[in-house]
PDB file of N, CA and C in Angstrom:
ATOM      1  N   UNK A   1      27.211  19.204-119.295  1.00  0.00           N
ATOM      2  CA  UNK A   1      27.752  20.521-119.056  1.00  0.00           C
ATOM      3  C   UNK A   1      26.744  21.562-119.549  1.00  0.00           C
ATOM      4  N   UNK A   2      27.156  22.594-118.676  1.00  0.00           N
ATOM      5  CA  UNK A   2      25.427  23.728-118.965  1.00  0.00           C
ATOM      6  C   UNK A   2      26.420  24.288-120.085  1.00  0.00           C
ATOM      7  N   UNK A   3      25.364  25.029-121.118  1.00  0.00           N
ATOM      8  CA  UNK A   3      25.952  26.123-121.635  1.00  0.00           C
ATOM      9  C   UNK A   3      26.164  27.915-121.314  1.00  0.00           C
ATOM     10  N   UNK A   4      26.321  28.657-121.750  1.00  0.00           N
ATOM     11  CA  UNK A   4      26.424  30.108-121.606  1.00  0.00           C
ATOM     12  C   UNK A   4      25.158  30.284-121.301  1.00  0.00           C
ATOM     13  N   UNK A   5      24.051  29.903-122.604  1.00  0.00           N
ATOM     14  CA  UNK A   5      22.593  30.860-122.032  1.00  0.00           C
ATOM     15  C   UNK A   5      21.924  30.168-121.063  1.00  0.00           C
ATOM     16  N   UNK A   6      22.506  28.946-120.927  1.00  0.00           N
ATOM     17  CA  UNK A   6      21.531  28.312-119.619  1.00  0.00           C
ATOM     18  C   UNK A   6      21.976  28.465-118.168  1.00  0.00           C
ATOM     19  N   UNK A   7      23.501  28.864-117.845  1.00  0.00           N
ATOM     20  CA  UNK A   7      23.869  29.662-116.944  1.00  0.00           C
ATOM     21  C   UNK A   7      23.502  30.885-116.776  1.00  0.00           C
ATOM     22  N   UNK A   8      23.354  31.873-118.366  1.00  0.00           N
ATOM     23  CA  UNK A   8      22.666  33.030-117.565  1.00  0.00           C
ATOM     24  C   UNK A   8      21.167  33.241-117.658  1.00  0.00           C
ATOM     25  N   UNK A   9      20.414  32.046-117.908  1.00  0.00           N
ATOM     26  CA  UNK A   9      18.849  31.823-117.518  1.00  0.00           C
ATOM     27  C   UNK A   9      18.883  31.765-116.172  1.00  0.00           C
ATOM     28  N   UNK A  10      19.884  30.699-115.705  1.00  0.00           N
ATOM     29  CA  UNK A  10      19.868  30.588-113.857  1.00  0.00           C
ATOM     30  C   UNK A  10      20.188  31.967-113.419  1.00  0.00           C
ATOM     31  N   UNK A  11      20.875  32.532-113.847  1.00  0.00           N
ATOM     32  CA  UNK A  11      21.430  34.122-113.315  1.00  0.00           C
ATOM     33  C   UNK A  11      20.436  34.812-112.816  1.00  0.00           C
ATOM     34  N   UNK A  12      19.511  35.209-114.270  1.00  0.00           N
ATOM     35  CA  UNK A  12      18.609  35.938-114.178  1.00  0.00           C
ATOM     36  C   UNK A  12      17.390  35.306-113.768  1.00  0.00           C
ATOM     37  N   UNK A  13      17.036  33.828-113.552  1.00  0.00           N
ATOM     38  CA  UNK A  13      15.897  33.908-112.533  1.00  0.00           C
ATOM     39  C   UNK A  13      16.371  33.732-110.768  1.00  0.00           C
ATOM     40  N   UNK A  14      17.548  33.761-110.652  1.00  0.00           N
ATOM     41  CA  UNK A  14      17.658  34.154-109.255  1.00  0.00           C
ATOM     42  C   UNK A  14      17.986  35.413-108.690  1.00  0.00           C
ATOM     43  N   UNK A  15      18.490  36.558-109.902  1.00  0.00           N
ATOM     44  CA  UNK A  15      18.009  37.945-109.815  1.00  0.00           C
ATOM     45  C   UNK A  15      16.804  38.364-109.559  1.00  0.00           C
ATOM     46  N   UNK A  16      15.847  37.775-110.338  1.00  0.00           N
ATOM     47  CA  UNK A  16      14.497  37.869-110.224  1.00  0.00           C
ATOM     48  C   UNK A  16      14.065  37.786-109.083  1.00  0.00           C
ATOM     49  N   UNK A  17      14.430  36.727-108.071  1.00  0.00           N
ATOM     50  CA  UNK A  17      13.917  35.867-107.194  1.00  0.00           C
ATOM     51  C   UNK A  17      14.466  37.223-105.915  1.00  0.00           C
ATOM     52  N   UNK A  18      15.636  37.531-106.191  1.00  0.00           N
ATOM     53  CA  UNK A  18      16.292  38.423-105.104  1.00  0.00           C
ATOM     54  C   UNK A  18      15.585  39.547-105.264  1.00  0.00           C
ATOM     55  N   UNK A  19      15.224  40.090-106.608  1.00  0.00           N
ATOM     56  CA  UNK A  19      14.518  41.676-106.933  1.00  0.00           C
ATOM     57  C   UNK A  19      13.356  41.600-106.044  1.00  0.00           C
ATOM     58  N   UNK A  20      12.851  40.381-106.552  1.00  0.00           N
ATOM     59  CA  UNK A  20      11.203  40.156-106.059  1.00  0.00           C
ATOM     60  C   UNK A  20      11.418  40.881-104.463  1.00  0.00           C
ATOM     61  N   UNK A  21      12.036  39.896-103.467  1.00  0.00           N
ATOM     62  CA  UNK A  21      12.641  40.097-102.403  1.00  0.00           C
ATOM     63  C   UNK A  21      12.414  41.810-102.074  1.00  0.00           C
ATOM     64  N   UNK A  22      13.507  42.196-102.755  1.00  0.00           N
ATOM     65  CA  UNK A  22      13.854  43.534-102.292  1.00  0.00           C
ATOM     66  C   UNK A  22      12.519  44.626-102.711  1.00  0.00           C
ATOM     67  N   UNK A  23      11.958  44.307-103.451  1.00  0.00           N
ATOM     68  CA  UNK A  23      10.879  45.114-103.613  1.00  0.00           C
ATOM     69  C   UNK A  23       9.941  45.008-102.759  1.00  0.00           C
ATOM     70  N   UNK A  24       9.634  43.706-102.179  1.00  0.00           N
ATOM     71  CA  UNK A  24       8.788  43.396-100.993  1.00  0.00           C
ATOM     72  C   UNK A  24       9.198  43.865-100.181  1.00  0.00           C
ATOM     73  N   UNK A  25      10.184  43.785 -99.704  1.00  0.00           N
ATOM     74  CA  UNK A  25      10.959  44.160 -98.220  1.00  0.00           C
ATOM     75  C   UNK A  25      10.918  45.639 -98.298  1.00  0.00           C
ATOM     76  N   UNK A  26      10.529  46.351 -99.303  1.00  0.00           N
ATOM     77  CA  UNK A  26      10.580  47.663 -99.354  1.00  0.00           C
ATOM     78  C   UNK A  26       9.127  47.824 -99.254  1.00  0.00           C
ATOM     79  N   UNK A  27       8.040  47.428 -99.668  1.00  0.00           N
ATOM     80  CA  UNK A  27       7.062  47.247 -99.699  1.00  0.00           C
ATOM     81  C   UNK A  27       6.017  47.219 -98.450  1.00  0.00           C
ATOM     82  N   UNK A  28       7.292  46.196 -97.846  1.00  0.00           N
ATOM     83  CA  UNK A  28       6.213  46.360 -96.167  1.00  0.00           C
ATOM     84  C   UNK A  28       7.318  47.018 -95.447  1.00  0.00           C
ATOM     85  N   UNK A  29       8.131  47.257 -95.656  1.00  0.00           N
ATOM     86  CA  UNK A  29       9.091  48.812 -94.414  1.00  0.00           C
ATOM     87  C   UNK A  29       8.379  49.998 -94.404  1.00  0.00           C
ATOM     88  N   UNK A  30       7.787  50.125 -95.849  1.00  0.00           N
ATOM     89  CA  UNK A  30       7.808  51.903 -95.978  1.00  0.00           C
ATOM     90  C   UNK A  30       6.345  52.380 -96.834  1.00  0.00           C
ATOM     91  N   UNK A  31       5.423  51.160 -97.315  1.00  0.00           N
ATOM     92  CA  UNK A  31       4.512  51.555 -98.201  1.00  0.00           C
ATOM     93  C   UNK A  31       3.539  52.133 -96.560  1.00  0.00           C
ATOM     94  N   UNK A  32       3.104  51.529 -95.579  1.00  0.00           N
ATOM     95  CA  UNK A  32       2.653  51.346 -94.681  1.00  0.00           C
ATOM     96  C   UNK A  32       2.475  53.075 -94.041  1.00  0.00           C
ATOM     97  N   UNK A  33       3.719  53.634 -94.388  1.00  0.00           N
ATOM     98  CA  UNK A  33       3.911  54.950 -93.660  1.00  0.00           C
ATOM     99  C   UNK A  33       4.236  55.691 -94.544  1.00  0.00           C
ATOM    100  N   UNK A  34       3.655  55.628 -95.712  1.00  0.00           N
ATOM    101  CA  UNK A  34       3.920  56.767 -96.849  1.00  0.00           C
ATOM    102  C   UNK A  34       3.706  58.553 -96.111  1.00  0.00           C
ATOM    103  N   UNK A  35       4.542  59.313 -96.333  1.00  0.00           N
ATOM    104  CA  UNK A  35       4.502  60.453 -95.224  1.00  0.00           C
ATOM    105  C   UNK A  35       4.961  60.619 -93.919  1.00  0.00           C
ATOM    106  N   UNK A  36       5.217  59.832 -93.311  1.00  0.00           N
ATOM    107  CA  UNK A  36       5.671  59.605 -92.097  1.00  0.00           C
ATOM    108  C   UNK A  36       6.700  58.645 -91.847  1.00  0.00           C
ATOM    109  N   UNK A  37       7.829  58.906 -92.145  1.00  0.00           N
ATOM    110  CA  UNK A  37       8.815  58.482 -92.288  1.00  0.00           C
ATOM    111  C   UNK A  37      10.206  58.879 -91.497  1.00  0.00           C
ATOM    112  N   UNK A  38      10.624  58.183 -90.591  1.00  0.00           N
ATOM    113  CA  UNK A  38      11.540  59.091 -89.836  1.00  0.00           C
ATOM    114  C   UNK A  38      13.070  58.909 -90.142  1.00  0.00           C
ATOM    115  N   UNK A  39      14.131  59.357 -89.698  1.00  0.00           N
ATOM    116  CA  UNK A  39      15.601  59.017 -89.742  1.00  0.00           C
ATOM    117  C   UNK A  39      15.580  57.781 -89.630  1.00  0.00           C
ATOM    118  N   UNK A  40      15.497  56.886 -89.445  1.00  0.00           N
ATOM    119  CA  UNK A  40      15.436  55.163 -88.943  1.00  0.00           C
ATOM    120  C   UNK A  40      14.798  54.750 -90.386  1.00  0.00           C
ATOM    121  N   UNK A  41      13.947  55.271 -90.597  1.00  0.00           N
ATOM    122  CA  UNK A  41      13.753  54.637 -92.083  1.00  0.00           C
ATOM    123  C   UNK A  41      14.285  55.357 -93.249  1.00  0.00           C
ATOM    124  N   UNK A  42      14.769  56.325 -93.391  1.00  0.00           N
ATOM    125  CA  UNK A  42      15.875  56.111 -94.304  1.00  0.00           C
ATOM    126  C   UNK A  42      17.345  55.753 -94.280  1.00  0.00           C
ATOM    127  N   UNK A  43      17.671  55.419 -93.316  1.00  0.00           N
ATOM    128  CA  UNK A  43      18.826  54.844 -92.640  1.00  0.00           C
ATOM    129  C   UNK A  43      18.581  53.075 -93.560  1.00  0.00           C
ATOM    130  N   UNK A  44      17.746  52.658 -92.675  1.00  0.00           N
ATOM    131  CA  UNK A  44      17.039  51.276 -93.274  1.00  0.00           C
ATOM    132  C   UNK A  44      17.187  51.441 -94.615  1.00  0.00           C
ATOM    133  N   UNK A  45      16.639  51.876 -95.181  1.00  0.00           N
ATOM    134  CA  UNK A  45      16.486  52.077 -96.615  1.00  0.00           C
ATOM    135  C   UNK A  45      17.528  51.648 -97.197  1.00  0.00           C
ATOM    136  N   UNK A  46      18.512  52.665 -97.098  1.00  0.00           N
ATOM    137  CA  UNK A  46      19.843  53.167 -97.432  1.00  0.00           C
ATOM    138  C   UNK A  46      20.337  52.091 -97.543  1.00  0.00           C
ATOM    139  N   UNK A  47      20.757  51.324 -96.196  1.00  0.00           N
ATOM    140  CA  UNK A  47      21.300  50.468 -95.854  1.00  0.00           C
ATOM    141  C   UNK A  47      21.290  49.137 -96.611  1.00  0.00           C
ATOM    142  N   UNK A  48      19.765  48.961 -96.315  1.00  0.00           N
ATOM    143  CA  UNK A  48      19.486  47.362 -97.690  1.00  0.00           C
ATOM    144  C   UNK A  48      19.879  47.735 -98.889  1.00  0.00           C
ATOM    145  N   UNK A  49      19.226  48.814 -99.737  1.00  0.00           N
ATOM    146  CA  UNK A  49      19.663  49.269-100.899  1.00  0.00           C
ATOM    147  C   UNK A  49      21.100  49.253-101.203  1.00  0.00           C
ATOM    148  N   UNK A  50      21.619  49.617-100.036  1.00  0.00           N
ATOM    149  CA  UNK A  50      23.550  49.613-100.126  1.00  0.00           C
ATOM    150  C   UNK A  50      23.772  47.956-100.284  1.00  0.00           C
ATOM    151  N   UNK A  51      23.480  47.212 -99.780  1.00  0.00           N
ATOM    152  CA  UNK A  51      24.135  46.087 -98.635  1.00  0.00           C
ATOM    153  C   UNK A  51      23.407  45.402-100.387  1.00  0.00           C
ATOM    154  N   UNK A  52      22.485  45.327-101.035  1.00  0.00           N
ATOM    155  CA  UNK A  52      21.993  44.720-102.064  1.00  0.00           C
ATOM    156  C   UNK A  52      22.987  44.457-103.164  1.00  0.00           C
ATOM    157  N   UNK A  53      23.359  46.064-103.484  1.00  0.00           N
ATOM    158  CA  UNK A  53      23.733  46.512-104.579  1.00  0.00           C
ATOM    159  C   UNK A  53      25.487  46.149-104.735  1.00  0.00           C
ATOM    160  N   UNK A  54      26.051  45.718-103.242  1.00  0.00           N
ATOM    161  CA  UNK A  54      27.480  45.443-102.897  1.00  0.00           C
ATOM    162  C   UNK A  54      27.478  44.072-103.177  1.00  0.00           C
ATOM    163  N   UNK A  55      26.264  43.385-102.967  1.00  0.00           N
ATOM    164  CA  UNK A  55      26.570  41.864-102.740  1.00  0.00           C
ATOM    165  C   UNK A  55      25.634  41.241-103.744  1.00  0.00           C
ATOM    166  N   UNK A  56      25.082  41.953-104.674  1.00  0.00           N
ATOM    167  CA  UNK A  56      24.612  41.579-106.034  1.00  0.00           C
ATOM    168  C   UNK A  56      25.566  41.626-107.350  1.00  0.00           C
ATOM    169  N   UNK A  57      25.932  40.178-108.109  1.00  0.00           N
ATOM    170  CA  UNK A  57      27.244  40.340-108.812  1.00  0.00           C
ATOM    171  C   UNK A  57      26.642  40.580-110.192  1.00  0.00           C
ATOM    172  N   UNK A  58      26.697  41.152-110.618  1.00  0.00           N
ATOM    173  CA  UNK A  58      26.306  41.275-112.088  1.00  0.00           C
ATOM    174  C   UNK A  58      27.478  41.258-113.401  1.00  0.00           C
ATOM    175  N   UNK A  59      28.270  41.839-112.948  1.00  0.00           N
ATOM    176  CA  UNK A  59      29.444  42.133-113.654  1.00  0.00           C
ATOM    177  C   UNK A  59      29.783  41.242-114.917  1.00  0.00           C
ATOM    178  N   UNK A  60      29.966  41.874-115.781  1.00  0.00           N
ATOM    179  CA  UNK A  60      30.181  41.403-117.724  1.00  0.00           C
ATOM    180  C   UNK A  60      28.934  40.581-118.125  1.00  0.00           C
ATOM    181  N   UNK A  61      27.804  40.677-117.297  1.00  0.00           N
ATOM    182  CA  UNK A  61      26.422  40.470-117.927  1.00  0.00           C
ATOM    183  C   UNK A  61      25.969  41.114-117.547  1.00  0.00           C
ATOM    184  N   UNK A  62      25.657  41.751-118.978  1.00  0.00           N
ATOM    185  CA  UNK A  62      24.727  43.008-119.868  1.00  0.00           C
ATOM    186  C   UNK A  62      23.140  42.932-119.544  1.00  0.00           C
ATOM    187  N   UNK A  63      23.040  41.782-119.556  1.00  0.00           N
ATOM    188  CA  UNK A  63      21.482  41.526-119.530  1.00  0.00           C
ATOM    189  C   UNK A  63      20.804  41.178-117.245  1.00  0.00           C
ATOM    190  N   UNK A  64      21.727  41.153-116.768  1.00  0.00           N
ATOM    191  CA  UNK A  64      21.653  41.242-115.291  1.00  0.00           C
ATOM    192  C   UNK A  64      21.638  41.954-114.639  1.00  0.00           C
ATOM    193  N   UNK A  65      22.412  42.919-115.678  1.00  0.00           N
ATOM    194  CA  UNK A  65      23.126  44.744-115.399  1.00  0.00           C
ATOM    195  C   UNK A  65      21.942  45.458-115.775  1.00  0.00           C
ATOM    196  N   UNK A  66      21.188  44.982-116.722  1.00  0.00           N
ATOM    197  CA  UNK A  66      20.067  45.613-117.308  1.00  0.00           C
ATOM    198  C   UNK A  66      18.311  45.672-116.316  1.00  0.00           C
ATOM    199  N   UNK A  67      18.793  44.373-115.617  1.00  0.00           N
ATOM    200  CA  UNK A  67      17.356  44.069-115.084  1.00  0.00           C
ATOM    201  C   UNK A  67      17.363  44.855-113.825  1.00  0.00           C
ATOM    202  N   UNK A  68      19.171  44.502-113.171  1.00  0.00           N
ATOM    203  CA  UNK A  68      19.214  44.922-111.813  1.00  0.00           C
ATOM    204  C   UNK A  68      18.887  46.615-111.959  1.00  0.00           C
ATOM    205  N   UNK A  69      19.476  47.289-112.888  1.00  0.00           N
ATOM    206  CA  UNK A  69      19.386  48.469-113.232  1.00  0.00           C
ATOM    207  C   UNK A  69      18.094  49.399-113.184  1.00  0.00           C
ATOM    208  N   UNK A  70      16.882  48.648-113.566  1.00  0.00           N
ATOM    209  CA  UNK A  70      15.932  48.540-113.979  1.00  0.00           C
ATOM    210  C   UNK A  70      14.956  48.813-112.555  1.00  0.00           C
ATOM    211  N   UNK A  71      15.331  47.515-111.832  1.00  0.00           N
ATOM    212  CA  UNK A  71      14.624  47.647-110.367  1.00  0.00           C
ATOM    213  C   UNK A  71      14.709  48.224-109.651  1.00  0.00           C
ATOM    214  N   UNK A  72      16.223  48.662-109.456  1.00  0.00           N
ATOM    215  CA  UNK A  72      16.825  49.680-108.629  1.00  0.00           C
ATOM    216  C   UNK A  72      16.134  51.376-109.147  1.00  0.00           C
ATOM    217  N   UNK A  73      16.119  51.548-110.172  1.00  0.00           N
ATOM    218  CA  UNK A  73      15.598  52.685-110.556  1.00  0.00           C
ATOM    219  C   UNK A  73      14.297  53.109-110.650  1.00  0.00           C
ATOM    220  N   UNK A  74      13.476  51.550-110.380  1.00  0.00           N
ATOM    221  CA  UNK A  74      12.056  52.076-109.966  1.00  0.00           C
ATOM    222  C   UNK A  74      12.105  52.369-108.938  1.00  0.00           C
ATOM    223  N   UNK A  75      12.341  51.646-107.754  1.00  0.00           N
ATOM    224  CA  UNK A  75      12.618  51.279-106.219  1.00  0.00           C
ATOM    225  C   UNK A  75      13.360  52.982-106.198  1.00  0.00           C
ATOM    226  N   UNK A  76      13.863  53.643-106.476  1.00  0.00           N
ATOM    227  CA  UNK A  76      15.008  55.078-106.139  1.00  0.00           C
ATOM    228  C   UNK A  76      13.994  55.907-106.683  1.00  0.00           C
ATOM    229  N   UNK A  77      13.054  55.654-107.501  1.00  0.00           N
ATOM    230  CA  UNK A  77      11.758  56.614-108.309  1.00  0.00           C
ATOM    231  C   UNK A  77      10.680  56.384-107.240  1.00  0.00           C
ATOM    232  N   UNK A  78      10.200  55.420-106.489  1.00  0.00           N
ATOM    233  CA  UNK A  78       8.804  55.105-105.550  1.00  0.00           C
ATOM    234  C   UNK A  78       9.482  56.289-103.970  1.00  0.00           C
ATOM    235  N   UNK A  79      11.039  55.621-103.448  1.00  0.00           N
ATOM    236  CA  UNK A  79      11.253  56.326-102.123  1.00  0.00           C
ATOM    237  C   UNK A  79      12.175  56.925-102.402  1.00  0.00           C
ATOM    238  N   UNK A  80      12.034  57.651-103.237  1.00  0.00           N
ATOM    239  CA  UNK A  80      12.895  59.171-103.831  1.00  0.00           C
ATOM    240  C   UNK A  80      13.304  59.644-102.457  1.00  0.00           C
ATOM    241  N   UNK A  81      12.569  59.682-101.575  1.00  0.00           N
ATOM    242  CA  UNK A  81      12.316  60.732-100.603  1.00  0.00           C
ATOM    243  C   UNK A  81      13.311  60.074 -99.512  1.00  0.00           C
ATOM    244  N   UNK A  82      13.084  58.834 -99.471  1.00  0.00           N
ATOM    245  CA  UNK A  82      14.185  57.850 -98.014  1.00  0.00           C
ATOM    246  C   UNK A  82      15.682  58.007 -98.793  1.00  0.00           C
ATOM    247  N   UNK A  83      15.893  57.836-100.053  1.00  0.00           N
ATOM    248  CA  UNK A  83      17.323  57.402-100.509  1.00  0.00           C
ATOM    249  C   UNK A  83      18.177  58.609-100.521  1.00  0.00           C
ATOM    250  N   UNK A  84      19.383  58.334-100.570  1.00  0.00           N
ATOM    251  CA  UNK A  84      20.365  59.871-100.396  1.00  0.00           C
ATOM    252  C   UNK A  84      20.032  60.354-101.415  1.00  0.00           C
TER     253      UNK A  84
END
């Protein structure tokens, strides 16, 4: 039987694994056209960022809440400009 911290070791390296993800996927949507950016890509944006943040569970871990928190707020600091 696993314990507590070795369930939330798995937690947080498949957070990791998903962050990684989403930072890439942001990476090649929008680094490409820095400045030129139309309705369609912040729509996109929006959308993954939404669709992430709904279906990413973090809830009563502090330390998942912390990382996801973390990425999301760089990622909302880089395309300030695409996000609502």
């Amino acid at each position: 039987m696993m314990s507590i911290s070795e369930i939330n070791e798995i937690l947080v390296e498949n957070l990791e694994i998903d962050l990684e993800w989403l930072k890439e996927e942001f990476e090649i949507l929008l680094d490409s056209k820095i400045g030129n950016h139309t309705e369609i890509d912040k729509k996109i944006t929006n959308d993954i960022l939404d669709y992430f943040l709904e279906n990413t569970d973090v809830e009563g871990n502090i330390v998942l809440f912390s990382f996801l928190d973390e990425v999301v707020e760089n990622i909302e600091k880089k395309y300030s400009i695409l996000l609502k």
